[in-house]
N, C-alpha and C. Protein backbone atom coordinates (compact mmCIF):
# COMPACT_ATOMS: atom_id res chain seq x y z
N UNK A 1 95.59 105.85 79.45
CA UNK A 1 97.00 105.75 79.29
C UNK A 1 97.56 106.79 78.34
N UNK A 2 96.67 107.21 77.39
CA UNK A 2 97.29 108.08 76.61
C UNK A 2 97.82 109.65 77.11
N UNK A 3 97.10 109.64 78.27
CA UNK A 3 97.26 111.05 79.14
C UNK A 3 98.51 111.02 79.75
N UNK A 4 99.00 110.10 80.34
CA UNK A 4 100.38 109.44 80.52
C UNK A 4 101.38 110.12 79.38
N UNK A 5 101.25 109.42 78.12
CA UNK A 5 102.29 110.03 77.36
C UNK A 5 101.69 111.12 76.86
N UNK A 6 100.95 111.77 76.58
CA UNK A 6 100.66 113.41 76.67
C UNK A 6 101.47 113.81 77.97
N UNK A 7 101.85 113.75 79.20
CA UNK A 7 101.93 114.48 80.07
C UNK A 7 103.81 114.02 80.09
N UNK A 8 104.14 113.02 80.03
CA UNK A 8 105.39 112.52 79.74
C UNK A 8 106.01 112.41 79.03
N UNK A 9 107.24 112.74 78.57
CA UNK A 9 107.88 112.45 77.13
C UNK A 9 108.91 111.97 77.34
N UNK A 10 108.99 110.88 78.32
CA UNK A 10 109.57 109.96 78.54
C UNK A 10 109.02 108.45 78.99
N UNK A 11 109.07 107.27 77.69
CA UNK A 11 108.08 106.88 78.61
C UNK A 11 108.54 105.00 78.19
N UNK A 12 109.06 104.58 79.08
CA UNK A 12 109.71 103.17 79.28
C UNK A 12 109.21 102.14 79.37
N UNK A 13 108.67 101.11 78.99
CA UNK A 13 107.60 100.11 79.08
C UNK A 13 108.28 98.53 79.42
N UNK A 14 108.16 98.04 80.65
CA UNK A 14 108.38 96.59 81.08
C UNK A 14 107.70 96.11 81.70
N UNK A 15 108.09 94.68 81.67
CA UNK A 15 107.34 94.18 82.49
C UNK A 15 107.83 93.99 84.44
N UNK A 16 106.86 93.71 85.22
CA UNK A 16 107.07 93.37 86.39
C UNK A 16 107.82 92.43 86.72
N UNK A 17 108.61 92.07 87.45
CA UNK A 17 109.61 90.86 87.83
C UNK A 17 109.35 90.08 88.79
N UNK A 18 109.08 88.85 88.66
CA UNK A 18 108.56 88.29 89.43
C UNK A 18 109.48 88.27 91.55
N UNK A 19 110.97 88.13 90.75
CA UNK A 19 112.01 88.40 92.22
C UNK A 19 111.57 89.65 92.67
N UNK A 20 111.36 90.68 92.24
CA UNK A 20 111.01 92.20 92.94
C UNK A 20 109.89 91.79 93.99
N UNK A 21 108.73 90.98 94.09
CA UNK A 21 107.56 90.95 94.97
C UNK A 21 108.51 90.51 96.10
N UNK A 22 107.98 91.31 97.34
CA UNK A 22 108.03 90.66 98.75
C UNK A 22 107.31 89.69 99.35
N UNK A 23 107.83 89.41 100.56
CA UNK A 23 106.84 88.97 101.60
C UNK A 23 105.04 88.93 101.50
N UNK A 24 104.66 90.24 101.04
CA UNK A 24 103.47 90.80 101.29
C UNK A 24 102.60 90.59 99.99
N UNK A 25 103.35 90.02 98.73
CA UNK A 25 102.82 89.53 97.41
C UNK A 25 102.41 90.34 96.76
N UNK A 26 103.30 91.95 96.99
CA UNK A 26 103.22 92.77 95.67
C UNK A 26 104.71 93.44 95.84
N UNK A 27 105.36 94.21 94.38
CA UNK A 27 106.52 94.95 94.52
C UNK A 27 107.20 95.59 95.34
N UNK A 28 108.15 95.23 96.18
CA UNK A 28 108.70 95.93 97.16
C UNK A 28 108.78 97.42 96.99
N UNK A 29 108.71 98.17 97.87
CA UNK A 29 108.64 99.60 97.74
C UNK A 29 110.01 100.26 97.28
N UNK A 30 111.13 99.41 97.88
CA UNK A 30 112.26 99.80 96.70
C UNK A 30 112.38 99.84 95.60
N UNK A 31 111.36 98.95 95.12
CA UNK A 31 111.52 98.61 93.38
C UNK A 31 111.66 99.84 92.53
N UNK A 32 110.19 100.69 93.28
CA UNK A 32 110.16 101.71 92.76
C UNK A 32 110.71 103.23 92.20
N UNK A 33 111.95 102.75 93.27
CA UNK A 33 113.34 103.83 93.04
C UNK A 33 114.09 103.23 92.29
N UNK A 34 113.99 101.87 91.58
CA UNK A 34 114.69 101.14 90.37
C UNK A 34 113.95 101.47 89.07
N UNK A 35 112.74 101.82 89.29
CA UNK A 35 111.67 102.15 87.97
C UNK A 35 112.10 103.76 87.40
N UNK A 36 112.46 104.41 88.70
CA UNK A 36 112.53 106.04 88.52
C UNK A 36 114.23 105.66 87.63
N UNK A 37 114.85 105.23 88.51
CA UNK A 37 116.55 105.23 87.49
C UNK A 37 116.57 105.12 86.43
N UNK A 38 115.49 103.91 85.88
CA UNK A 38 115.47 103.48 84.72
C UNK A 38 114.91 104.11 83.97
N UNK A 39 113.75 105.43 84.16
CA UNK A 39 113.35 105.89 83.10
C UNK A 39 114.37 107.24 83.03
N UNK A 40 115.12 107.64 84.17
CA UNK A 40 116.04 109.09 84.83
C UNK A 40 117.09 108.52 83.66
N UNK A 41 117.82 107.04 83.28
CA UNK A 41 118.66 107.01 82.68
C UNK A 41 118.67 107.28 81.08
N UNK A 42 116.85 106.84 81.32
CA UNK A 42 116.38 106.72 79.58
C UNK A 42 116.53 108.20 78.94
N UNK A 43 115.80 108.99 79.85
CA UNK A 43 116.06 110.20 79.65
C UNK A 43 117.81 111.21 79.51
N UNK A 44 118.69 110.53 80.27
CA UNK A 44 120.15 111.14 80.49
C UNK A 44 120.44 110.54 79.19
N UNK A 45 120.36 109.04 78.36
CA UNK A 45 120.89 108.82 77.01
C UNK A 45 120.31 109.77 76.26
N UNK A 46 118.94 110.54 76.07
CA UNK A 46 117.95 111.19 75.31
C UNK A 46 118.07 112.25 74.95
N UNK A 47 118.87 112.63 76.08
CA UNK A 47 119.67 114.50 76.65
C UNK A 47 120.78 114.64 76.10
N UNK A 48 121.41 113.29 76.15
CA UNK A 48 123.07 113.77 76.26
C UNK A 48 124.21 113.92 77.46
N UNK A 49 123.06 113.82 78.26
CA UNK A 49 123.80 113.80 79.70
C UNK A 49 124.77 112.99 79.78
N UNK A 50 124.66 111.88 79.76
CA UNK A 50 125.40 110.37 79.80
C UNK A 50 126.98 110.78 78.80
N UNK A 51 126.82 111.27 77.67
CA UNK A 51 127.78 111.36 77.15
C UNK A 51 128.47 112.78 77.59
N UNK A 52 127.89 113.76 77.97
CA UNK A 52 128.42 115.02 78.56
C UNK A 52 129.44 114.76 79.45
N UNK A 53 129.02 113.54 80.84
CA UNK A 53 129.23 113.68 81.95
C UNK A 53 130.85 112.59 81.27
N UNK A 54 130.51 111.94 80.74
CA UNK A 54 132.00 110.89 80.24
C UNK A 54 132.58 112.07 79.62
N UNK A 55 133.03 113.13 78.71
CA UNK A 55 133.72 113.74 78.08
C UNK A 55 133.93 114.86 79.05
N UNK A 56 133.18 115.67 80.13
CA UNK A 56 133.91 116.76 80.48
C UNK A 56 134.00 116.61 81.81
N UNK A 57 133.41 114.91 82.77
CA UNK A 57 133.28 114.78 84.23
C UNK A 57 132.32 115.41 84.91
N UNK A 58 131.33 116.00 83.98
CA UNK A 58 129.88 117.28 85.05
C UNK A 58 129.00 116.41 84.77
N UNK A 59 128.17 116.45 85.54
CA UNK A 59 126.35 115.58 85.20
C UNK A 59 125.84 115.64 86.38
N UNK A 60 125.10 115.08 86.38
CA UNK A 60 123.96 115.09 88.32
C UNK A 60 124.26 114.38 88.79
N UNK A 61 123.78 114.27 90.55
CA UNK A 61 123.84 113.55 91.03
C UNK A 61 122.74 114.01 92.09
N UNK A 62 122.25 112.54 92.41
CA UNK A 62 120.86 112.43 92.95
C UNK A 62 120.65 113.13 94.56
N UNK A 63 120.26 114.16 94.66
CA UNK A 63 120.02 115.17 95.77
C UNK A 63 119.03 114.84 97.16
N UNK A 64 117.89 113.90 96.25
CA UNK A 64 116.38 113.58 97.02
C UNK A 64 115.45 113.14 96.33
N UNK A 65 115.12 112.12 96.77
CA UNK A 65 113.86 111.16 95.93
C UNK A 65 112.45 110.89 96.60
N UNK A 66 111.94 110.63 96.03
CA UNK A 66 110.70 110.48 97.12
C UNK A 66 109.22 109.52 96.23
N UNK A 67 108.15 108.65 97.03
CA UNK A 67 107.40 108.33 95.82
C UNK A 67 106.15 108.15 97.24
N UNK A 68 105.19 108.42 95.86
CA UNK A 68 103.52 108.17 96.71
C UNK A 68 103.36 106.78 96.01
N UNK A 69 103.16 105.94 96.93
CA UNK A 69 102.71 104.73 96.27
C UNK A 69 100.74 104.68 96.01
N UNK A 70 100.26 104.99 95.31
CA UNK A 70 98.97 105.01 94.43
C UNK A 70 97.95 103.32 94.65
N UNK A 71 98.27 102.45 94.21
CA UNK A 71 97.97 101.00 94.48
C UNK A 71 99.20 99.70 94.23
N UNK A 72 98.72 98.83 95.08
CA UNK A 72 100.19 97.81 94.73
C UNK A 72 100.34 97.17 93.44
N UNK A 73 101.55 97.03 92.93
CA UNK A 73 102.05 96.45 91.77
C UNK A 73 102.31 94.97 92.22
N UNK A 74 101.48 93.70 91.38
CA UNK A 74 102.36 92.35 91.72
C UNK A 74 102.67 91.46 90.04
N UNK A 75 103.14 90.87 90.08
CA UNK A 75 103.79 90.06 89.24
C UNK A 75 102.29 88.80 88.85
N UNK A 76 101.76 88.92 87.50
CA UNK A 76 102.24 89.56 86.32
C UNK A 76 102.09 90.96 86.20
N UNK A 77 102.44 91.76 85.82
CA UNK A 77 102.28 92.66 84.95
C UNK A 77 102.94 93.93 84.20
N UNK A 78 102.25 94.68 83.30
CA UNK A 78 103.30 95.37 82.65
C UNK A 78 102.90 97.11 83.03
N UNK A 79 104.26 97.13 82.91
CA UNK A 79 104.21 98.88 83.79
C UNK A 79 104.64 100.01 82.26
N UNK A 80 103.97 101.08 82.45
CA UNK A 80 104.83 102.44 81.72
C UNK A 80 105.25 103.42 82.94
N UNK A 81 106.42 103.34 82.57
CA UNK A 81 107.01 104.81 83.73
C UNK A 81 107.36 105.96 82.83
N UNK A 82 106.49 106.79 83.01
CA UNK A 82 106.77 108.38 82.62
C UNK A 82 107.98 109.08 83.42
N UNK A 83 108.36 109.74 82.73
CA UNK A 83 109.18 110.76 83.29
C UNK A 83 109.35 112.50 82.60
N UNK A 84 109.30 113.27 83.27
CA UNK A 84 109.64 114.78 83.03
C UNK A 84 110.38 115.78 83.92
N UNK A 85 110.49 116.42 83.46
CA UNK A 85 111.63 117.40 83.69
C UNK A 85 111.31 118.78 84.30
N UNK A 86 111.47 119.46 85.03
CA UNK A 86 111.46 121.30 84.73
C UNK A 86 112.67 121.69 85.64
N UNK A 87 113.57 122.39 85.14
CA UNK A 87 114.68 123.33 85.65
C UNK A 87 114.54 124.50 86.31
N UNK A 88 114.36 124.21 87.77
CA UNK A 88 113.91 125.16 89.12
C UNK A 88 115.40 126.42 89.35
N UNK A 89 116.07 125.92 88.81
CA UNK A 89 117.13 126.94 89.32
C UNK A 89 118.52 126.36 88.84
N UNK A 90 119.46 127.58 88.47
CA UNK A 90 120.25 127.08 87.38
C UNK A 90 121.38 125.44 87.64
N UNK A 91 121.27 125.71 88.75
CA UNK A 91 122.18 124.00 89.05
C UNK A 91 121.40 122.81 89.48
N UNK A 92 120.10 123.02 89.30
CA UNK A 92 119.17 121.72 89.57
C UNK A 92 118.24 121.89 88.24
N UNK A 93 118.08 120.25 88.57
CA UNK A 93 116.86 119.65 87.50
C UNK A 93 115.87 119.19 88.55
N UNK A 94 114.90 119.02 88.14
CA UNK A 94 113.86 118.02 88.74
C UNK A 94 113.10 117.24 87.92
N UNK A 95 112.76 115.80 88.50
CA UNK A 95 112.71 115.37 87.30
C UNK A 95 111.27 114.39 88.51
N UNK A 96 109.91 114.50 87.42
CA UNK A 96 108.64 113.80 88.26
C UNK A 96 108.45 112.50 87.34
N UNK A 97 107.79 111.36 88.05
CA UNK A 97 107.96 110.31 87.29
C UNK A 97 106.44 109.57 87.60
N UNK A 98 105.73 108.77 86.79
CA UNK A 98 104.38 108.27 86.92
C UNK A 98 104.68 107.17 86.52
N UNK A 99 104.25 105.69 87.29
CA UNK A 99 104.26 104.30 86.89
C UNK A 99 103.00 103.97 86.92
N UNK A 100 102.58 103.36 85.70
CA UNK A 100 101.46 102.76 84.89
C UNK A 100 101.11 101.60 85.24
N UNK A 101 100.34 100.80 85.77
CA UNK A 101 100.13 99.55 85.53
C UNK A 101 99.17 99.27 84.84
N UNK A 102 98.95 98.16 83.59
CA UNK A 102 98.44 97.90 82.41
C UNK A 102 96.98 96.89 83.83
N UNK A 103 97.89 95.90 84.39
CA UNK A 103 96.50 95.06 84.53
C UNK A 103 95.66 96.22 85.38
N UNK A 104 96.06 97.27 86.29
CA UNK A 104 95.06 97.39 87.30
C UNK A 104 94.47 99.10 85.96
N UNK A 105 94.79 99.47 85.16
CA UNK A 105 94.80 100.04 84.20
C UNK A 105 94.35 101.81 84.94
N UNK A 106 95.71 102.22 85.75
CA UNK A 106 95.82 103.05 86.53
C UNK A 106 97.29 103.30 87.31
N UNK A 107 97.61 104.40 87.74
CA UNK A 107 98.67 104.86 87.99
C UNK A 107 98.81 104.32 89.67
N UNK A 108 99.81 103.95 89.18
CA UNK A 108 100.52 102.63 90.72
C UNK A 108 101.35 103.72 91.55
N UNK A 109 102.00 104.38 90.93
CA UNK A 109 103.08 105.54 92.17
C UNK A 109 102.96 107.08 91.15
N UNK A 110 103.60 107.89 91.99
CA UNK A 110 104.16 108.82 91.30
C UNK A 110 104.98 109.53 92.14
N UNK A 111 106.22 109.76 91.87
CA UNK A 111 107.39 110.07 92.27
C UNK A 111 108.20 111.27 91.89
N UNK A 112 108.96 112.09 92.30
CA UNK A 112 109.94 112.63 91.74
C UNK A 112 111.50 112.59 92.54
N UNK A 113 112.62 113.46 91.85
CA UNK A 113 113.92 113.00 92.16
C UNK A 113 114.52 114.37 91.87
N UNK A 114 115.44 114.60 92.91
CA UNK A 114 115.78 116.10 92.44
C UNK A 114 117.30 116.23 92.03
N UNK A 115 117.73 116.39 91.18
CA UNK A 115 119.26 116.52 90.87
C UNK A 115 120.22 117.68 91.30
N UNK A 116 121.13 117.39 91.44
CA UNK A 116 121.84 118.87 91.36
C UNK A 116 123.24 118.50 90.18
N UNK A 117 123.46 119.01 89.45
CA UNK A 117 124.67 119.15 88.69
C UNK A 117 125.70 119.38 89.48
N UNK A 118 126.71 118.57 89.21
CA UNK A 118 127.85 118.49 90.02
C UNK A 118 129.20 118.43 89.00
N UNK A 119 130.58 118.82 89.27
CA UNK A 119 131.85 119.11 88.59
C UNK A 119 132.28 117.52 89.47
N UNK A 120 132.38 116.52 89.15
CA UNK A 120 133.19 115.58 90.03
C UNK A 120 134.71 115.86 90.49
N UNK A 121 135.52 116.53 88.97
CA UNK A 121 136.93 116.73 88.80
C UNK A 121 136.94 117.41 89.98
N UNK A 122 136.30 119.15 90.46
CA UNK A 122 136.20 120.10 91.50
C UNK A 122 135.69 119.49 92.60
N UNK A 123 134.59 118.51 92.29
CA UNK A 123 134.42 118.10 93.59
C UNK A 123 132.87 119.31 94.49
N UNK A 124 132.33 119.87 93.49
CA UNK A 124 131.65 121.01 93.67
C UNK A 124 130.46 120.96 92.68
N UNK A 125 129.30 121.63 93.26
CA UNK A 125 128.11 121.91 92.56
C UNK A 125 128.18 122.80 91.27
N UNK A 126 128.03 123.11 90.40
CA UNK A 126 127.63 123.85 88.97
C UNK A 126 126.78 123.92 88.12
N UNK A 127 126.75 124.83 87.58
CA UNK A 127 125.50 124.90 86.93
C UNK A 127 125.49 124.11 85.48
N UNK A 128 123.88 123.69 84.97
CA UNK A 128 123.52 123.04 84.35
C UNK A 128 124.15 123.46 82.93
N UNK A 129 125.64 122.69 81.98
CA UNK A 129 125.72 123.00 80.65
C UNK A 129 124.49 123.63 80.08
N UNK A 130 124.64 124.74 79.15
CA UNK A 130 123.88 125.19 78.15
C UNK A 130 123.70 124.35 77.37
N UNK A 131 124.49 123.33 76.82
CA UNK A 131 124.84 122.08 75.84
C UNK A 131 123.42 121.39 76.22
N UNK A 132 123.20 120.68 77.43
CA UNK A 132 122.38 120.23 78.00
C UNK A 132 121.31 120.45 78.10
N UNK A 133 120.90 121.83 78.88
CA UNK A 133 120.08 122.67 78.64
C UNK A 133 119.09 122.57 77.02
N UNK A 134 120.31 122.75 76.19
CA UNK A 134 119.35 123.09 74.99
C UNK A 134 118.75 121.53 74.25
N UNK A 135 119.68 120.52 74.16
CA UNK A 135 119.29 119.06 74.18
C UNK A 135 117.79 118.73 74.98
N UNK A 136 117.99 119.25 75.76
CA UNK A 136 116.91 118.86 76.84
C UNK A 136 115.58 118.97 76.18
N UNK A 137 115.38 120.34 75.55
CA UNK A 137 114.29 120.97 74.72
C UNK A 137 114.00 119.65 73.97
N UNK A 138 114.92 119.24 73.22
CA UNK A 138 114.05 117.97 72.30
C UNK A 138 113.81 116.94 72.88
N UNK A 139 114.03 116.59 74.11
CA UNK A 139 113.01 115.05 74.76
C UNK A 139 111.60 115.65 74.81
């Protein structure tokens, strides 16, 4: 697990919910695009994003997601979701994400999500604040 947060510097820790299991008696495969938000948001408070996008209307918006599911997650147990970053080109982020599970003591998915920075006011794509940009450096 410690390779986890070596490789992540984002890194969210809950437990499993018992309503999330399906039919099939482990985490629905949607869940897992609820695990990525939640660590994508942990990270946007961490950045500054969150407050950028309320004061000037610019921030991301979610382009393409995608996840390898690794082994099933069921209720009990407790998850770490990693998350990181690298900036492919000046109006996208990408952001890769790893979910932990404590009982099976091994990586359950790994996912990423691709952003693009968007002007809502314009209504148009733009590039990533420098503001942002440099915030970013300290997660």
């Amino acid at each position: 697990m410690s390779k986890l947060e070596e490789d992540y510097p984002i890194i969210l820790i809950q437990d499993v919910v018992w309503g999330d299991m399906d039919a099939f008696q482990h985490v629905n495969n949607t869940v897992y695009f609820r695990y990525f938000e939640d660590a994508r948001w942990k990270f946007f408070n961490r950045s500054g994003v969150n407050a950028y996008k309320e004061k000037h209307n610019i921030g991301p918006i979610l382009a393409a997601t995608k996840c390898d599911f690794r082994l099933p997650l069921a209720f009990p147990d407790r998850i770490h979701i990693g998350a990181r970053y690298t900036v492919p080109s000046p109006k996208k982020i990408n952001m890769e994400y790893a979910v932990y599970s404590e009982k099976l003591d091994a990586i359950a998915a790994e996912g990423e999500g691709l952003l693009v920075y968007y002007d809502y006011g314009q209504g148009q794509s733009c590039d990533v604040p420098h503001e942002i940009l440099s915030r970013m450096e300290d997660v």
